[in-house]
Structure formats: structure tokens, C-alpha cells
Protein backbone atom coordinates (compact mmCIF):
# COMPACT_ATOMS: atom_id res chain seq x y z
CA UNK A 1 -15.84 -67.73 -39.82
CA UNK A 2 -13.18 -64.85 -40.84
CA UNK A 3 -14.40 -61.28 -40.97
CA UNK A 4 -17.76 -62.53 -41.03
CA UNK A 5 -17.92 -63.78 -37.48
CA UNK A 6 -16.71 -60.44 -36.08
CA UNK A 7 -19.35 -58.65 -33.81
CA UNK A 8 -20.71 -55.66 -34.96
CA UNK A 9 -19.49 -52.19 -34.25
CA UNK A 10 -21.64 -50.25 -31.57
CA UNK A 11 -22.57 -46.64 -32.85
CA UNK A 12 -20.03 -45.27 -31.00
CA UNK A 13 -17.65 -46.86 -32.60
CA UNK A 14 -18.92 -46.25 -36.35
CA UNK A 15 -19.23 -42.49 -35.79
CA UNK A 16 -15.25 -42.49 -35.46
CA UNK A 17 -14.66 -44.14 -38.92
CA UNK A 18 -16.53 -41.78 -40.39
CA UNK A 19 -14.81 -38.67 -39.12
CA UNK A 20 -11.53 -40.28 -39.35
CA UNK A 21 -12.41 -41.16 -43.54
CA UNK A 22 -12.85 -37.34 -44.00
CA UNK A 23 -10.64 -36.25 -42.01
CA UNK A 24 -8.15 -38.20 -44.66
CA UNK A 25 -10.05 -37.21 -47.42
CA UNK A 26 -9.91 -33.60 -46.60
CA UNK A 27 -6.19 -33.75 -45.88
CA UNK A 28 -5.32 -34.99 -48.86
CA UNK A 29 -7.20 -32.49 -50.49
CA UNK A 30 -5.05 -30.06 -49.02
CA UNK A 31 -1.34 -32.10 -49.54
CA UNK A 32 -2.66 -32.05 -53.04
CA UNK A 33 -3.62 -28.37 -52.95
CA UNK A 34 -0.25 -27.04 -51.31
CA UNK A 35 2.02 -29.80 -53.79
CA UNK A 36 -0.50 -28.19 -57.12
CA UNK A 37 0.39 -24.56 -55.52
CA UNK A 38 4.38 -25.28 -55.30
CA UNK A 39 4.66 -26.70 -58.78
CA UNK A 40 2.63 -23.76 -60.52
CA UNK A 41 4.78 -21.20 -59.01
CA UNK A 42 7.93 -23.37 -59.72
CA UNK A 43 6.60 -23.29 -63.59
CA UNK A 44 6.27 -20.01 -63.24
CA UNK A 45 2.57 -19.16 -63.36
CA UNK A 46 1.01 -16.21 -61.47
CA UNK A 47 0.06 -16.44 -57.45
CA UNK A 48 -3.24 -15.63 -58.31
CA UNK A 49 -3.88 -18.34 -60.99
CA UNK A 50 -2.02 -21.21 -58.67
CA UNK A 51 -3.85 -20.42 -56.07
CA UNK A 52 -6.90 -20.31 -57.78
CA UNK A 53 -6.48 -23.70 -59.33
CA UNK A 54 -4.77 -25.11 -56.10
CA UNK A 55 -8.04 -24.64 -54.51
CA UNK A 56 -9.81 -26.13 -57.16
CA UNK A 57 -8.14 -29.11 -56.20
CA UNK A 58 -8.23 -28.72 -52.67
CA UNK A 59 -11.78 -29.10 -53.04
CA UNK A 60 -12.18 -31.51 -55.58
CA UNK A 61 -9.78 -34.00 -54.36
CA UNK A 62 -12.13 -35.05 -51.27
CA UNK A 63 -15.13 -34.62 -53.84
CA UNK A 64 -13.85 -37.31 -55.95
CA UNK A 65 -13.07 -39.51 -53.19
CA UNK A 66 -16.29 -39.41 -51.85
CA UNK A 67 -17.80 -40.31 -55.10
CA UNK A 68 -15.44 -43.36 -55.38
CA UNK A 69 -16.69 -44.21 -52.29
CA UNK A 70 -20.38 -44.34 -53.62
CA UNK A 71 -19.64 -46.54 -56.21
CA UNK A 72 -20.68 -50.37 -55.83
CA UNK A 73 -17.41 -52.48 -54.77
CA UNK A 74 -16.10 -55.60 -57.70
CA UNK A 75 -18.61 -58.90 -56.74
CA UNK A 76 -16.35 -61.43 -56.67
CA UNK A 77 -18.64 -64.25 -56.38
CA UNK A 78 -19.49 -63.80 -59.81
CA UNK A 79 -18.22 -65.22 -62.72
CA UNK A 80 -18.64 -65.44 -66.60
């Protein structure tokens, strides 16, 4: 019943899920990048140290999604 009765994915079909997660992962990495890189040159800080610490975050963005991702999900079946 629900979500439960829902036929599997082929493997096909999980391959695309996949690409598409990191796909989103990685472009948020770079909105975050490019909005990190704006707001350090609005405040006035050198090109090379925004860019420096805009690609810090480019690349630690999808890092830190990922290891969200790893982490178990909330069991809500239990309780006390």
C-alpha cells in the first residue's frame, strides 16, 4: 500500500537519479561559489582572496551535501 507497493526502478532508471543528484549538488556548489565571489568583491576584498575562498566553497558545498547524504535518515517508528 502507498510508496511501498510501487515497483522497483530498473537500473536504467536509477543511474539517472544519481547523475541528476550531482548534477544539483555540483551546481549549487557553483551558485554558491559565484554569490561568495560577488559579495567579497562588493566588501571589498582582493580578486585573488575571493576567488580563492569562492572556490573553497565551490568545492565544499557538494562535499557537504554528499556527506548529509551518508548520514542515517530520523526512524520514525521509534519512540521513547
Amino acid at each position: 500500500m502507498g510508496r511501498h507497493a510501487s515497483v522497483e526502478p530498473t537500473p536504467q532508471e536509477q543511474g539517472h537519479p544519481r547523475r541528476t543528484v550531482w548534477l544539483e549538488r555540483v551546481g549549487m556548489g557553483l551558485a554558491a561559489g559565484v554569490v561568495i565571489l560577488l559579495v567579497l568583491r562588493w566588501a571589498d576584498l582582493s580578486w585573488a582572496t575571493a576567488a580563492a575562498i569562492a572556490v573553497g566553497v565551490t568545492v565544499l558545498v557538494p562535499l557537504a551535501a554528499w556527506v548529509a547524504s551518508t548520514v542515517p535518515g530520523h526512524d520514525s517508528g521509534r519512540t521513547g
